[in-house]
N, C-alpha and C. Protein backbone atom coordinates (compact mmCIF):
# COMPACT_ATOMS: atom_id res chain seq x y z
N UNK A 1 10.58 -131.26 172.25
CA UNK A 1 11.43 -131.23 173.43
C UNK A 1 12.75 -130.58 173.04
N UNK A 2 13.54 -130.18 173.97
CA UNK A 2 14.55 -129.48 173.74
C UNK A 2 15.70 -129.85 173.33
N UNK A 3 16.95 -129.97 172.73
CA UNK A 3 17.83 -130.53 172.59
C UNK A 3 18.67 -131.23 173.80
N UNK A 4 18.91 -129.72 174.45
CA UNK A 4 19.54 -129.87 175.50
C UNK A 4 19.07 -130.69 176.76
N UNK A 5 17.73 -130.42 176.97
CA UNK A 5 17.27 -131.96 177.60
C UNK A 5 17.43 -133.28 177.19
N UNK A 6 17.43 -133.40 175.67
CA UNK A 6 17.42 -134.23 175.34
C UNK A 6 18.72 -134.79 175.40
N UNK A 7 19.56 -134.35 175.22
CA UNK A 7 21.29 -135.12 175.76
C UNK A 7 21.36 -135.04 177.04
N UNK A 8 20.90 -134.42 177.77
CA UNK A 8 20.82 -135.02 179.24
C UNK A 8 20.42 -136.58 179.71
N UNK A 9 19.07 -136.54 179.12
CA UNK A 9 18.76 -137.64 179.28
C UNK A 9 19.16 -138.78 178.80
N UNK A 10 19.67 -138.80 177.42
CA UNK A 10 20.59 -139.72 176.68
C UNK A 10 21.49 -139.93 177.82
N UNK A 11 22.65 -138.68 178.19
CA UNK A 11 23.91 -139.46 178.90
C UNK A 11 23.43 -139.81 179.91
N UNK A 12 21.82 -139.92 180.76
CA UNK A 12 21.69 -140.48 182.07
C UNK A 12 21.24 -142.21 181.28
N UNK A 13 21.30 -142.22 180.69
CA UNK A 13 21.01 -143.88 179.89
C UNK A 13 22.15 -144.13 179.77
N UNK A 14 23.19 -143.62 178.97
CA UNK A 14 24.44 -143.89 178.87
C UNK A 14 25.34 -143.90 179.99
N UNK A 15 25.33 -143.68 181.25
CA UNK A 15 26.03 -143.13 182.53
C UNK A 15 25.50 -145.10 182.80
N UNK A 16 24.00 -144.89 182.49
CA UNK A 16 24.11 -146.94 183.20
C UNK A 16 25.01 -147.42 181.97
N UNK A 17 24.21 -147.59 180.47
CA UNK A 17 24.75 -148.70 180.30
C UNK A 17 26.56 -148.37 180.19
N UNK A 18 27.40 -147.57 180.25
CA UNK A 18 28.56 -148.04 180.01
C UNK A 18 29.34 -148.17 181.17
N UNK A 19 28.61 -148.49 182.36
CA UNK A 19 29.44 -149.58 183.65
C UNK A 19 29.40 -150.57 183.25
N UNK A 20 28.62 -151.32 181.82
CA UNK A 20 29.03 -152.52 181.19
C UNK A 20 30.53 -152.89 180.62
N UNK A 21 30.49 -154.03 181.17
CA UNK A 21 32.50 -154.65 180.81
C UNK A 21 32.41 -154.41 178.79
N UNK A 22 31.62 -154.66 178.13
CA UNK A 22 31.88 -154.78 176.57
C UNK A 22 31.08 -153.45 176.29
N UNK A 23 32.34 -152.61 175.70
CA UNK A 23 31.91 -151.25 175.43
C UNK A 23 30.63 -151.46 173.74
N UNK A 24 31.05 -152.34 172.83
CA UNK A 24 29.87 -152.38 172.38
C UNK A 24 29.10 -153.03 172.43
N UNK A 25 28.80 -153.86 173.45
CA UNK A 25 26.93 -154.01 173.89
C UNK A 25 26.67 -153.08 174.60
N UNK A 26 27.02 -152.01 175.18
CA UNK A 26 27.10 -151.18 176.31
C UNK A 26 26.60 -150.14 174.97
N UNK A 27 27.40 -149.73 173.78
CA UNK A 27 26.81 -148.77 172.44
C UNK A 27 24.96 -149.37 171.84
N UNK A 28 25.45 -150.56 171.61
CA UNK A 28 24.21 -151.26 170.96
C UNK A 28 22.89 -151.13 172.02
N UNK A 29 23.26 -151.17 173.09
CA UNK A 29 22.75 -151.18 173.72
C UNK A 29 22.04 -149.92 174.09
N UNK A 30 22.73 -149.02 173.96
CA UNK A 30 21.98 -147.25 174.38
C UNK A 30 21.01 -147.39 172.87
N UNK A 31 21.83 -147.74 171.98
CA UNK A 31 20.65 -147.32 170.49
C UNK A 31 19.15 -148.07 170.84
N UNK A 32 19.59 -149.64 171.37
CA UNK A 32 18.28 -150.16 171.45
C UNK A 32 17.51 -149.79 172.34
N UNK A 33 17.52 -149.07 173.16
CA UNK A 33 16.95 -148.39 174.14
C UNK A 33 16.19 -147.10 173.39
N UNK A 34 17.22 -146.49 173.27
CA UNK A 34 16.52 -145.13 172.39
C UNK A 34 15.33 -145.43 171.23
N UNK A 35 15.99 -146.20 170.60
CA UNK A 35 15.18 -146.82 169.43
C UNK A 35 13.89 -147.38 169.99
N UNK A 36 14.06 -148.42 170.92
CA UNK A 36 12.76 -148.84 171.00
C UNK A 36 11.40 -147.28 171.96
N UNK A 37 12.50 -147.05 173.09
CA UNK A 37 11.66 -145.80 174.05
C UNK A 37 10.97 -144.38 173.58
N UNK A 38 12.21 -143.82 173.02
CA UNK A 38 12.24 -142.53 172.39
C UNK A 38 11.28 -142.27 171.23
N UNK A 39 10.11 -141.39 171.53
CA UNK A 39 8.88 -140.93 170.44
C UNK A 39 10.57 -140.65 169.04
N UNK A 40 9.87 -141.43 167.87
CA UNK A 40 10.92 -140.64 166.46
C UNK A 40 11.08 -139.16 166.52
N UNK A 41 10.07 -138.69 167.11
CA UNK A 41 10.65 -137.24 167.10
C UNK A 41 11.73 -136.86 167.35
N UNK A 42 11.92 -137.51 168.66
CA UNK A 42 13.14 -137.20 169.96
C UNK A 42 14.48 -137.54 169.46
N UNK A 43 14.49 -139.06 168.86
CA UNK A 43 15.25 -139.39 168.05
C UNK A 43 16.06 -138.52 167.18
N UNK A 44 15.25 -137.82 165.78
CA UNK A 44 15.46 -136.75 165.06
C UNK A 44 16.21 -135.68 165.63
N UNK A 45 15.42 -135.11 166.83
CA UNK A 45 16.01 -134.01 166.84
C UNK A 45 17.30 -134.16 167.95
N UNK A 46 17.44 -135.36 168.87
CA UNK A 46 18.85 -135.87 169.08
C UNK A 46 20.34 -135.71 167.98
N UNK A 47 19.53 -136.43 167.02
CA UNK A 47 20.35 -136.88 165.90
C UNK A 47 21.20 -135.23 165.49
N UNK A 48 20.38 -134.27 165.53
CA UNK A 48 20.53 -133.24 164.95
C UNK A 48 22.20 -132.63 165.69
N UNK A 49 22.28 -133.07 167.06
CA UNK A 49 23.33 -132.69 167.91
C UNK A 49 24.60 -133.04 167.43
N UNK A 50 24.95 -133.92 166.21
CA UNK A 50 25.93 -134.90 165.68
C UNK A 50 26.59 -133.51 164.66
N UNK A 51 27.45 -133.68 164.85
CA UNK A 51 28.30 -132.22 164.05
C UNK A 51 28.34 -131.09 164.66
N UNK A 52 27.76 -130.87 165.34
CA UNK A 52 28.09 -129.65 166.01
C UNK A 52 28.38 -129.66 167.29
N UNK A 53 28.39 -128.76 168.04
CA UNK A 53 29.18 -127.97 169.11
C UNK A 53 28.88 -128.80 170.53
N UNK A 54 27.66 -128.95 169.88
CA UNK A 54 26.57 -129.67 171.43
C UNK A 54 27.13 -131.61 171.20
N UNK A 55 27.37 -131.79 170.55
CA UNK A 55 27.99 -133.26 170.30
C UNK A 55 28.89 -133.65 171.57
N UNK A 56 30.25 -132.80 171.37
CA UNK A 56 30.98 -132.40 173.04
C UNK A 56 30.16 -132.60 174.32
N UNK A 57 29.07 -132.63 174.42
CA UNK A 57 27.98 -132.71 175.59
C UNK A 57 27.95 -134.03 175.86
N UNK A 58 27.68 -134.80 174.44
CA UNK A 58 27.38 -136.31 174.75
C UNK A 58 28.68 -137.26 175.34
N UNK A 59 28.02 -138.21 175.99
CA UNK A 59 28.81 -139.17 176.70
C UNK A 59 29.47 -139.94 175.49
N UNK A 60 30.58 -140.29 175.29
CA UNK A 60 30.95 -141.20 174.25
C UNK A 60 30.67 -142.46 173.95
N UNK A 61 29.83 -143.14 174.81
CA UNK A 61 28.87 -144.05 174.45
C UNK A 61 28.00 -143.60 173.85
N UNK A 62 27.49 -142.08 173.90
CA UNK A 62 25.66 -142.21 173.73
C UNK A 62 26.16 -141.51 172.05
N UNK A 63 27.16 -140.74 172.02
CA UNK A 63 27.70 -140.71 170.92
C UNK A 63 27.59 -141.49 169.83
N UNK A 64 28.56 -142.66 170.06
CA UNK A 64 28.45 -144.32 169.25
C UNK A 64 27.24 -144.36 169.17
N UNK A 65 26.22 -144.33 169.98
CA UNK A 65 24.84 -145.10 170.16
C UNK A 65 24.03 -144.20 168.45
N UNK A 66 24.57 -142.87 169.11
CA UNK A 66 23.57 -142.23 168.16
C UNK A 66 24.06 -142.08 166.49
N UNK A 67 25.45 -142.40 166.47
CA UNK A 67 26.13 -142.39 164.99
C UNK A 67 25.39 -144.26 164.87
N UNK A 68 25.38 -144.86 165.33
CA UNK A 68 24.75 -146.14 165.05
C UNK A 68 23.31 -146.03 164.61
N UNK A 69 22.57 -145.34 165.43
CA UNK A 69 21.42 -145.06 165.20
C UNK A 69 21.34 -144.65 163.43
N UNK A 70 21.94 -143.37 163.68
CA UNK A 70 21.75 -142.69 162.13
C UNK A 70 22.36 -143.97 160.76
N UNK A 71 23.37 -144.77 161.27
CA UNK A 71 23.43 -145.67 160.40
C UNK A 71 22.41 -146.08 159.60
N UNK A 72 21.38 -147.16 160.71
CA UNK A 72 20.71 -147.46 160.53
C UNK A 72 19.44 -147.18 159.85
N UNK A 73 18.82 -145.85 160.47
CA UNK A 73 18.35 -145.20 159.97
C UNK A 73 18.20 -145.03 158.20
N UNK A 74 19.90 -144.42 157.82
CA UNK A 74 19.98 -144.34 156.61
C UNK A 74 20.20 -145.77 155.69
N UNK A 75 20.27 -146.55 156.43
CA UNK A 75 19.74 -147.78 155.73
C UNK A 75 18.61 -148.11 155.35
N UNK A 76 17.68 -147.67 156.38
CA UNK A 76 16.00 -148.14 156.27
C UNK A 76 15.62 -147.08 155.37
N UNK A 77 15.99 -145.66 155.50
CA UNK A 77 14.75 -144.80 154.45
C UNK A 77 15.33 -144.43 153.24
């Protein structure tokens, strides 16, 4: 899938959860979503958007969500 779809769809996840009052369950919350929904592929090549140009695209929740993600990530492998 494409990148650029793919942050679309992130900030339409992120557009709900951060009308939540606690901005991080509203973060934790986009990762656990992604994490559990998102084929690992999608994940990956999300992840890939972090440093560069296309980052600016993301919602600053889905942002958090996805620097959380990669946390994690680099914890587990």
């Amino acid at each position: 899938m494409k990148r650029d779809n793919l942050i679309k769809m992130a900030n339409r996840i992120g557009a709900f959860f951060e009308a939540m009052p606690d901005r991080q369950q509203a973060v934790a919350d986009v990762a656990t979503h992604l994490r559990r929904t998102w084929d690992p592929r999608m994940r990956v090549e999300i992840l890939k958007s972090l440093g560069t140009a296309e980052e600016a695209q993301l919602k600053p929740v889905v942002r958090d969500a996805l620097l959380a993600l990669a946390r994690t990530d680099a914890q587990l492998g």
